[in-house]
C-alpha atoms as a PDB file:
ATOM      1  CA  UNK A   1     -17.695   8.979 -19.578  1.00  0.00           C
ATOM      2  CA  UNK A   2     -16.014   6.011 -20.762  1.00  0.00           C
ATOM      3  CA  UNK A   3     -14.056   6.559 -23.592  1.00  0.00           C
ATOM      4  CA  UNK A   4     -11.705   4.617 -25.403  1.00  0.00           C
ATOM      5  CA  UNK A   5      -8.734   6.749 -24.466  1.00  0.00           C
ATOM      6  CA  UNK A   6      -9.765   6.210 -20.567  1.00  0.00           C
ATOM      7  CA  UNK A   7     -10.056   2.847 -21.193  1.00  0.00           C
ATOM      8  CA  UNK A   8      -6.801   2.761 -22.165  1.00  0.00           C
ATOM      9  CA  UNK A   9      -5.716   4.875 -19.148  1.00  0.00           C
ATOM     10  CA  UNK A  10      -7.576   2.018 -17.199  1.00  0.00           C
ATOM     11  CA  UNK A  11      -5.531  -0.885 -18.655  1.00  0.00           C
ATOM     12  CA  UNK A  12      -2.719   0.646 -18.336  1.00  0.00           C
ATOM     13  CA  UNK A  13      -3.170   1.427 -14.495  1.00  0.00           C
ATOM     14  CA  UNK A  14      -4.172  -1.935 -13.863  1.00  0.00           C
ATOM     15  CA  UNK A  15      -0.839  -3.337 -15.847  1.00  0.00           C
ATOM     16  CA  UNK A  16       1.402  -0.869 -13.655  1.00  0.00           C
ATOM     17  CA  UNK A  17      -0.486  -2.229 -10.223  1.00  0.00           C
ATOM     18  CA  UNK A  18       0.389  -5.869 -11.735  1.00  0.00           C
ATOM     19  CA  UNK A  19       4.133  -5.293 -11.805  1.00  0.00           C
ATOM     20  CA  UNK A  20       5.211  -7.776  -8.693  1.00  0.00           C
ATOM     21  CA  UNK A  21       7.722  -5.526  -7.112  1.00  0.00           C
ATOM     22  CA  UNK A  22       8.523  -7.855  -4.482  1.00  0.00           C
ATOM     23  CA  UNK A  23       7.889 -11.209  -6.494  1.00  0.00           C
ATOM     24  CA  UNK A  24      10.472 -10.403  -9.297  1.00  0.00           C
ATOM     25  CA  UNK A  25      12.953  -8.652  -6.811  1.00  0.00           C
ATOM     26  CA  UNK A  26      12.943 -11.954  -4.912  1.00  0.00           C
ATOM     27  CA  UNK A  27      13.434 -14.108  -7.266  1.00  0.00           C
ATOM     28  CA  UNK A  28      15.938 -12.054  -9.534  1.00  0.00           C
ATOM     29  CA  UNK A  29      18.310 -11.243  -6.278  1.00  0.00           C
ATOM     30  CA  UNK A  30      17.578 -13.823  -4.025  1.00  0.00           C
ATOM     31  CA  UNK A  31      16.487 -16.851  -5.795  1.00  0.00           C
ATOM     32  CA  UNK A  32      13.074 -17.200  -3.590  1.00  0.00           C
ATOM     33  CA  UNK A  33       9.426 -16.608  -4.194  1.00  0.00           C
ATOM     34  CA  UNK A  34       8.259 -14.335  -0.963  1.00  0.00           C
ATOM     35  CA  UNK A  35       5.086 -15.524  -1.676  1.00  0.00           C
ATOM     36  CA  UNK A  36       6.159 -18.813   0.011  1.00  0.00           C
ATOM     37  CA  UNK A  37       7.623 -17.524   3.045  1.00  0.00           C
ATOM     38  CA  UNK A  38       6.727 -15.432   6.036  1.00  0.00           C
ATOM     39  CA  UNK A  39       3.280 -14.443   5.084  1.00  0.00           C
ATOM     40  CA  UNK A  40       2.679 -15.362   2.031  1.00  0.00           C
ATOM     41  CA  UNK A  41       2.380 -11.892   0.680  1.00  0.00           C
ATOM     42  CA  UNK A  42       3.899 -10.237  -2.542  1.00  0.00           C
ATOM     43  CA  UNK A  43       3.734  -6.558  -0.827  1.00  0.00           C
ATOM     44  CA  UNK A  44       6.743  -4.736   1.110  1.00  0.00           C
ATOM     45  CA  UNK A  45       5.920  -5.473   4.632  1.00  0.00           C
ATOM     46  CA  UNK A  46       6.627  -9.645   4.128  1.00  0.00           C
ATOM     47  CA  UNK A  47       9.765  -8.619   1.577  1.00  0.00           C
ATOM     48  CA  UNK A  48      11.139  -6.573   5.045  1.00  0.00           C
ATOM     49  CA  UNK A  49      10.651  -9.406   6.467  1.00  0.00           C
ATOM     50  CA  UNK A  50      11.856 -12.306   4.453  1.00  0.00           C
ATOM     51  CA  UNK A  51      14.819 -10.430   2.914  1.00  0.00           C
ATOM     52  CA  UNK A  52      15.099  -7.368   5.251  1.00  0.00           C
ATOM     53  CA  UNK A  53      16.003  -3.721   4.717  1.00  0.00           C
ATOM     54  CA  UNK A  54      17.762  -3.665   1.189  1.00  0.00           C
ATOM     55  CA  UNK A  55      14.759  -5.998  -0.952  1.00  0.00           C
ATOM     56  CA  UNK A  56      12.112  -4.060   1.284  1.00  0.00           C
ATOM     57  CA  UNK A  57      13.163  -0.476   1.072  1.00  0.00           C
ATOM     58  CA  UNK A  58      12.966  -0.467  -3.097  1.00  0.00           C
ATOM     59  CA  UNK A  59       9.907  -2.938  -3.108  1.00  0.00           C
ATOM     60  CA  UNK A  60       8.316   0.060  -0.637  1.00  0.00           C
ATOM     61  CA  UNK A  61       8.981   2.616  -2.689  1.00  0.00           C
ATOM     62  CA  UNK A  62       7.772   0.813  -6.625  1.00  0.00           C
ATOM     63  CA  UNK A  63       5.048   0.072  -4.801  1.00  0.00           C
ATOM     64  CA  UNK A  64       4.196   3.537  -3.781  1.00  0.00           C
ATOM     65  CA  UNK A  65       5.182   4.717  -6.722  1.00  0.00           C
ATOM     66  CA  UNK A  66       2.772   2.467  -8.922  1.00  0.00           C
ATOM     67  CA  UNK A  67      -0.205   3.470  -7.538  1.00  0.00           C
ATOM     68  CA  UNK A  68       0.812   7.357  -7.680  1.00  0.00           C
ATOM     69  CA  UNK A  69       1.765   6.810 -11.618  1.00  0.00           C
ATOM     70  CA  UNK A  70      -1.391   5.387 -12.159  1.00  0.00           C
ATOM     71  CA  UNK A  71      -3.213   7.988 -10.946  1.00  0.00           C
ATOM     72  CA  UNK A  72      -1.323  10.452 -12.013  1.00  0.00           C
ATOM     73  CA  UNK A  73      -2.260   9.331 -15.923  1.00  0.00           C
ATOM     74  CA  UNK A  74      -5.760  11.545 -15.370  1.00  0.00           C
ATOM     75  CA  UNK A  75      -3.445  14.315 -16.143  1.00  0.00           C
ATOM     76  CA  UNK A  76      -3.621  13.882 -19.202  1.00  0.00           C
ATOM     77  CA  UNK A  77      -6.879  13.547 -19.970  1.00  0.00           C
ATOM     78  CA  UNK A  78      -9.058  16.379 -21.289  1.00  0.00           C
ATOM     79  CA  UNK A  79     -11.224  16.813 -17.970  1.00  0.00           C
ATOM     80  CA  UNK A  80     -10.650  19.579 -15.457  1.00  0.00           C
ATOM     81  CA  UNK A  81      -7.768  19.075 -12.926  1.00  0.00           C
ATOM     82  CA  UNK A  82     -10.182  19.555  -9.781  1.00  0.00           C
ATOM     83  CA  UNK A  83     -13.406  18.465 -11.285  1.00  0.00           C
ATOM     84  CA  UNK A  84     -15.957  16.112 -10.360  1.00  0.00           C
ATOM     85  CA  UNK A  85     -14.986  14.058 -13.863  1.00  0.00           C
ATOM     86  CA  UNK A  86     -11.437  14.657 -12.884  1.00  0.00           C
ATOM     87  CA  UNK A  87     -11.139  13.207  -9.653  1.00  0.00           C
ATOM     88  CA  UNK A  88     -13.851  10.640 -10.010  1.00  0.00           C
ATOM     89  CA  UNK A  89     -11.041   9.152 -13.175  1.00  0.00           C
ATOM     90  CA  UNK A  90      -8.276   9.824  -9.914  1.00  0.00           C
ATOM     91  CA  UNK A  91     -10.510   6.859  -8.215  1.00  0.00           C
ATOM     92  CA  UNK A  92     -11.031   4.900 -10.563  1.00  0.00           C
ATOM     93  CA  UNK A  93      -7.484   4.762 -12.110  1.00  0.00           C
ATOM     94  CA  UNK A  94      -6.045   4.169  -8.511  1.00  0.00           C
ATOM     95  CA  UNK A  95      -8.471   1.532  -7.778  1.00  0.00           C
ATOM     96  CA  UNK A  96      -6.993   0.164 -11.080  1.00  0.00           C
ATOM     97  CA  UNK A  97      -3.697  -0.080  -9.984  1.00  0.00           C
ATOM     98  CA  UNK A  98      -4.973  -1.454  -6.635  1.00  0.00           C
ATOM     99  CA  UNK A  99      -6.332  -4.736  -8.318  1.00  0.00           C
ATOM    100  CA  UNK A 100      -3.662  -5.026 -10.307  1.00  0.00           C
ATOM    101  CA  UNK A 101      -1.226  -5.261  -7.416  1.00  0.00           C
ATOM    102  CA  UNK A 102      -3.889  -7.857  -5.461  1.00  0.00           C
ATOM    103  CA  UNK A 103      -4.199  -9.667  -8.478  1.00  0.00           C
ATOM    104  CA  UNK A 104      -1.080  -8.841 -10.844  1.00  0.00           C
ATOM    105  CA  UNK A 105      -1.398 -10.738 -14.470  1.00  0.00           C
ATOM    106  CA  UNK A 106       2.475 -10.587 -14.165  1.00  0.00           C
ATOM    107  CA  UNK A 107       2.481 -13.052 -10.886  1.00  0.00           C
ATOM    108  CA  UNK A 108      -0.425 -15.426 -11.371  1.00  0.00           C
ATOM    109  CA  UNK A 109      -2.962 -13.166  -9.731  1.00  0.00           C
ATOM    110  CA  UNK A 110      -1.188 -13.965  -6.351  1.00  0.00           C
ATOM    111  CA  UNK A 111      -0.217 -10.411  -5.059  1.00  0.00           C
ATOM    112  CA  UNK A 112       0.042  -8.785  -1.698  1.00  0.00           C
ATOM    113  CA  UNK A 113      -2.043  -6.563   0.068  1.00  0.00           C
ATOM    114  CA  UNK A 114      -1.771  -3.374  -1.656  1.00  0.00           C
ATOM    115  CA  UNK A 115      -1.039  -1.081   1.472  1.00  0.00           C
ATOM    116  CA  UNK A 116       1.708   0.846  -0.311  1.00  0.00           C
ATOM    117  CA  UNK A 117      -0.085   1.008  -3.629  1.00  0.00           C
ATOM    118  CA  UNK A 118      -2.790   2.190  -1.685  1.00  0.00           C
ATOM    119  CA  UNK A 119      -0.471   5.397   0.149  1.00  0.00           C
ATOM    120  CA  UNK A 120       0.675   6.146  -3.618  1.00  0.00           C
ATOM    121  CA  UNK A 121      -2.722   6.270  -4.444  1.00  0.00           C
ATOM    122  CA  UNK A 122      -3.691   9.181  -1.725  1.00  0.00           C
ATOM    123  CA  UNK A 123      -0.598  10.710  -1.738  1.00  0.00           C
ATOM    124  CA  UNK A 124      -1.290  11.499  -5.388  1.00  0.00           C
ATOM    125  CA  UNK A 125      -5.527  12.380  -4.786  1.00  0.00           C
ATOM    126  CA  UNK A 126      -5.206  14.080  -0.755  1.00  0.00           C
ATOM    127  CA  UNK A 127      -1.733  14.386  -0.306  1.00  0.00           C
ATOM    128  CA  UNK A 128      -2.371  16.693   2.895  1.00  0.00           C
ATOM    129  CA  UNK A 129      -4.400  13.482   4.504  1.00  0.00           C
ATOM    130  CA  UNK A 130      -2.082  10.996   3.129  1.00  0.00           C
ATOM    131  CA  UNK A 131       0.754  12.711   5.443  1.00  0.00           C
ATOM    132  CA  UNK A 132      -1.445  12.844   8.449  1.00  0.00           C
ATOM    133  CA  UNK A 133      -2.695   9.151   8.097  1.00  0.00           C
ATOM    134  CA  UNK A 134       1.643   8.348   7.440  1.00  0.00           C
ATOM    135  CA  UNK A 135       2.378  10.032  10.922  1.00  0.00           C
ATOM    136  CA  UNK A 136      -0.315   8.109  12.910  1.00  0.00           C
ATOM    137  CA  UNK A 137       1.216   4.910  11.319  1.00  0.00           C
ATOM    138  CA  UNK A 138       4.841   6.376  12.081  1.00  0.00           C
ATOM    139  CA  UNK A 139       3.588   6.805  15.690  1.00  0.00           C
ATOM    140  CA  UNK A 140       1.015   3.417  16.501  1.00  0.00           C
ATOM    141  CA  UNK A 141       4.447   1.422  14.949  1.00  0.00           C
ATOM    142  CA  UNK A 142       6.864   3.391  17.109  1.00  0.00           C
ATOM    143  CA  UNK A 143       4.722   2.463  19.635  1.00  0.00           C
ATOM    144  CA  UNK A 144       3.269  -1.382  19.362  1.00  0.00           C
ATOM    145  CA  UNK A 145       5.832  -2.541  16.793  1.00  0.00           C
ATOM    146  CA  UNK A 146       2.867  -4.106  14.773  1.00  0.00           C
ATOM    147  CA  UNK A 147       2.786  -2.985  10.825  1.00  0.00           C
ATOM    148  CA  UNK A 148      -0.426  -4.519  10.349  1.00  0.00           C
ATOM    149  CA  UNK A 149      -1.966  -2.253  14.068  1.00  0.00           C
ATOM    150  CA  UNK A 150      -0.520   0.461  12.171  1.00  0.00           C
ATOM    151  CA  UNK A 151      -2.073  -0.028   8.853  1.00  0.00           C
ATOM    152  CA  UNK A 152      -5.452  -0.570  10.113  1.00  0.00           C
ATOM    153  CA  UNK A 153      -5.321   2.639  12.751  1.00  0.00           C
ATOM    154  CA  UNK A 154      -3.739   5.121   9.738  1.00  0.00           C
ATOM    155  CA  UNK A 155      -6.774   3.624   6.932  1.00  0.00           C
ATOM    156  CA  UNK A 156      -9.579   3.650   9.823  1.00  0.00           C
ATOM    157  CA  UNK A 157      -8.130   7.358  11.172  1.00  0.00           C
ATOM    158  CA  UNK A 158      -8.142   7.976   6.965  1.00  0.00           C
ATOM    159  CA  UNK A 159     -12.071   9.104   6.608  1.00  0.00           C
ATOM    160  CA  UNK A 160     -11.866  10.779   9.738  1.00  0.00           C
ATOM    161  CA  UNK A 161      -9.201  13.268   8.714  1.00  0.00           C
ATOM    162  CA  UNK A 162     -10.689  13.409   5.002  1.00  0.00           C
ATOM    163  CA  UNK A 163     -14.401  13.751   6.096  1.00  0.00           C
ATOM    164  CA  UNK A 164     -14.242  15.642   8.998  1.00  0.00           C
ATOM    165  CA  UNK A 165     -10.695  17.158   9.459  1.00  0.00           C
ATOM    166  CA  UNK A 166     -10.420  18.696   6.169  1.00  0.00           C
ATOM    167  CA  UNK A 167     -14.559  18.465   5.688  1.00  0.00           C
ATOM    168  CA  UNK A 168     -14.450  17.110   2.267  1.00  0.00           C
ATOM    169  CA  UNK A 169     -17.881  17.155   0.225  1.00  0.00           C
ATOM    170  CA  UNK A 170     -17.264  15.344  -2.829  1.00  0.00           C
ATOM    171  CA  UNK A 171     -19.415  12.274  -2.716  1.00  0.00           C
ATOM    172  CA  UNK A 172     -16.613   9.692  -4.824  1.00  0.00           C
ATOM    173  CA  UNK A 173     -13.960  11.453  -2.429  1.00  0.00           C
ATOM    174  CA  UNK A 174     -15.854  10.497   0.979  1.00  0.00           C
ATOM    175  CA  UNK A 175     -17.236   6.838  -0.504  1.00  0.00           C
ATOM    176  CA  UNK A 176     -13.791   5.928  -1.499  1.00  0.00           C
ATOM    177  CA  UNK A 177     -12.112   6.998   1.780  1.00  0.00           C
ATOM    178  CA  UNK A 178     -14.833   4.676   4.261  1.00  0.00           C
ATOM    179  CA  UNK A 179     -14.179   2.120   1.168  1.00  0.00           C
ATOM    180  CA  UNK A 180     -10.281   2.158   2.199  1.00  0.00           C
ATOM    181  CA  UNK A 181     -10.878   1.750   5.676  1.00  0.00           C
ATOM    182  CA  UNK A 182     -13.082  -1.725   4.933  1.00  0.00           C
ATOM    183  CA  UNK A 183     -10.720  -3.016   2.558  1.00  0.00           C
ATOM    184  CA  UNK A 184      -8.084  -2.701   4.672  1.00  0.00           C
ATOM    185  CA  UNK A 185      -9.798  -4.501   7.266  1.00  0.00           C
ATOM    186  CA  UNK A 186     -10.790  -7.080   5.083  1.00  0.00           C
ATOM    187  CA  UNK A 187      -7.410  -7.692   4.000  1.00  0.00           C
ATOM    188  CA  UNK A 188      -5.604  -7.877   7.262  1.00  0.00           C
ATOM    189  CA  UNK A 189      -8.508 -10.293   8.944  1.00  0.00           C
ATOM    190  CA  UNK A 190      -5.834 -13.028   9.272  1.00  0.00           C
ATOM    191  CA  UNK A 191      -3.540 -10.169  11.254  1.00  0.00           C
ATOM    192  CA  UNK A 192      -6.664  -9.066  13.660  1.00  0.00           C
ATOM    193  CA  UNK A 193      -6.861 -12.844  14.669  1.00  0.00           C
ATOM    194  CA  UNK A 194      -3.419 -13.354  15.181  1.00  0.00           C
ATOM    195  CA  UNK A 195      -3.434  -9.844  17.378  1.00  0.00           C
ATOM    196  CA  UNK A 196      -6.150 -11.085  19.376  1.00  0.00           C
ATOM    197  CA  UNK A 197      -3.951 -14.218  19.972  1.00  0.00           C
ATOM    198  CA  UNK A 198      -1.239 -11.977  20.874  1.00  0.00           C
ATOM    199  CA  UNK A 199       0.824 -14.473  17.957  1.00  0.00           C
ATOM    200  CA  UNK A 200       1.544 -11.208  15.481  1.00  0.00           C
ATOM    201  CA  UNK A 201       4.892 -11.049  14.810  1.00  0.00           C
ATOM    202  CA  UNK A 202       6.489  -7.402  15.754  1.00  0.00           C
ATOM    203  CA  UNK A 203       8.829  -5.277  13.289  1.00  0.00           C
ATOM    204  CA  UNK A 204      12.370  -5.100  14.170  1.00  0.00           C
ATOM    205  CA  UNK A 205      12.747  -1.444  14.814  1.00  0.00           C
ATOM    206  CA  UNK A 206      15.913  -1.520  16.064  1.00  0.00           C
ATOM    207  CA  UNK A 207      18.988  -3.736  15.035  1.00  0.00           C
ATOM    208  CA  UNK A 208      20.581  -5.368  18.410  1.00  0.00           C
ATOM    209  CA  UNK A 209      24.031  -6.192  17.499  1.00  0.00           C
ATOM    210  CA  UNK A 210      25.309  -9.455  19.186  1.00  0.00           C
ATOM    211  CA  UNK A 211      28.050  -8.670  22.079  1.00  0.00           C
ATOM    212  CA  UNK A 212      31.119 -10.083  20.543  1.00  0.00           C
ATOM    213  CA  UNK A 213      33.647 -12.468  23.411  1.00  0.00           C
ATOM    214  CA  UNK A 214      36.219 -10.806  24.425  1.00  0.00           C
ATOM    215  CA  UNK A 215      39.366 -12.281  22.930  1.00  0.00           C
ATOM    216  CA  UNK A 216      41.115 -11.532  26.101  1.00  0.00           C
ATOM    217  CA  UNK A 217      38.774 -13.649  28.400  1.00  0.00           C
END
């Protein structure tokens, strides 16, 4: 039911998604709008790598960290914890915070991706899935060095593991997981051209430290 206090909850989701992690951090630290280098994106994987480890690493974990706060606020609403009304305000709030962070009010709508919104977002609904989608991520990355092959391979492997590995039957639940998958596809359309192109830049897993000369030579 939509009350006024949920739509409250709602607003204030959306206005925690809209905080621009990586736009404000850029430009409060660094003096640049990410948003007009590397990719073009205001989310965590372009702040890595525009500004590297220290900008990334807090961006990453705000951004996380919005979408679990957002969802979070169902807690304290009067509905069930574990009901159908309860989790089906879980979805909604996340999804919220997910537009928000797409299309923050804070950052003229420009925003990134919402990929570590997103894992905030499922940690705080199916935490047990959320950890198995983060290790297939851990190990298609450890393995092609793509973030964006990675993304796509934990969201598509996400339904699978909700639907069928932990056999899920709430309706919103199921939608909302085959929903991620899409989305996430959608987004990273410009990364599934560049892969078939073989032109998609690879994360730096490993710093190689230049040899220094040898002072002696």
């Amino acid at each position: 039911m939509l009350t006024s206090t949920n739509i409250l909850f709602l607003l204030g989701a959306y206005l925690l998604g809209s905080i621009p992690t990586a736009v404000w951090i850029g430009k409060y630290f660094y003096k640049i709008d990410v948003r007009e280098y590397g990719s073009g994106n205001a989310g965590a994987t372009n702040v890595f790598r525009v500004l590297g480890k220290k900008a990334g690493i807090p961006v990453l974990l705000i951004d996380v960290l919005k979408g679990f706060v957002a969802v979070s606020l169902a807690n304290s609403s009067d509905y069930i914890v574990g009901s159908n009304q309860f989790i089906n305000l879980q979805l909604v709030l996340g999804i919220a915070s997910l537009v928000g962070h797409i299309f923050p009010i804070f950052a003229s709508f420009r925003g990134g991706k919402g990929i570590a919104t997103l894992l905030g977002i499922i940690l705080a609904i199916l935490p047990f899935a959320a950890f198995i989608s983060i290790g297939i991520f851990i190990i298609v990355l450890l393995v092609s060095s793509y973030v964006s092959l990675s993304s796509m391979t934990a969201a598509v492997a996400f339904p699978i593991i909700v639907i069928l590995g932990f056999k899920t039957t709430t309706p919103s639940l199921i939608i909302f997981s085959i929903l991620i998958a899409i989305m996430v596809l959608i987004t990273h359309q410009k990364n599934i051209e560049r892969l078939l192109r073989r032109e998609e830049s690879k994360a730096k897993l490993i710093n190689k430290k230049k040899a220094k000369p040898d002072a002696n030579k």
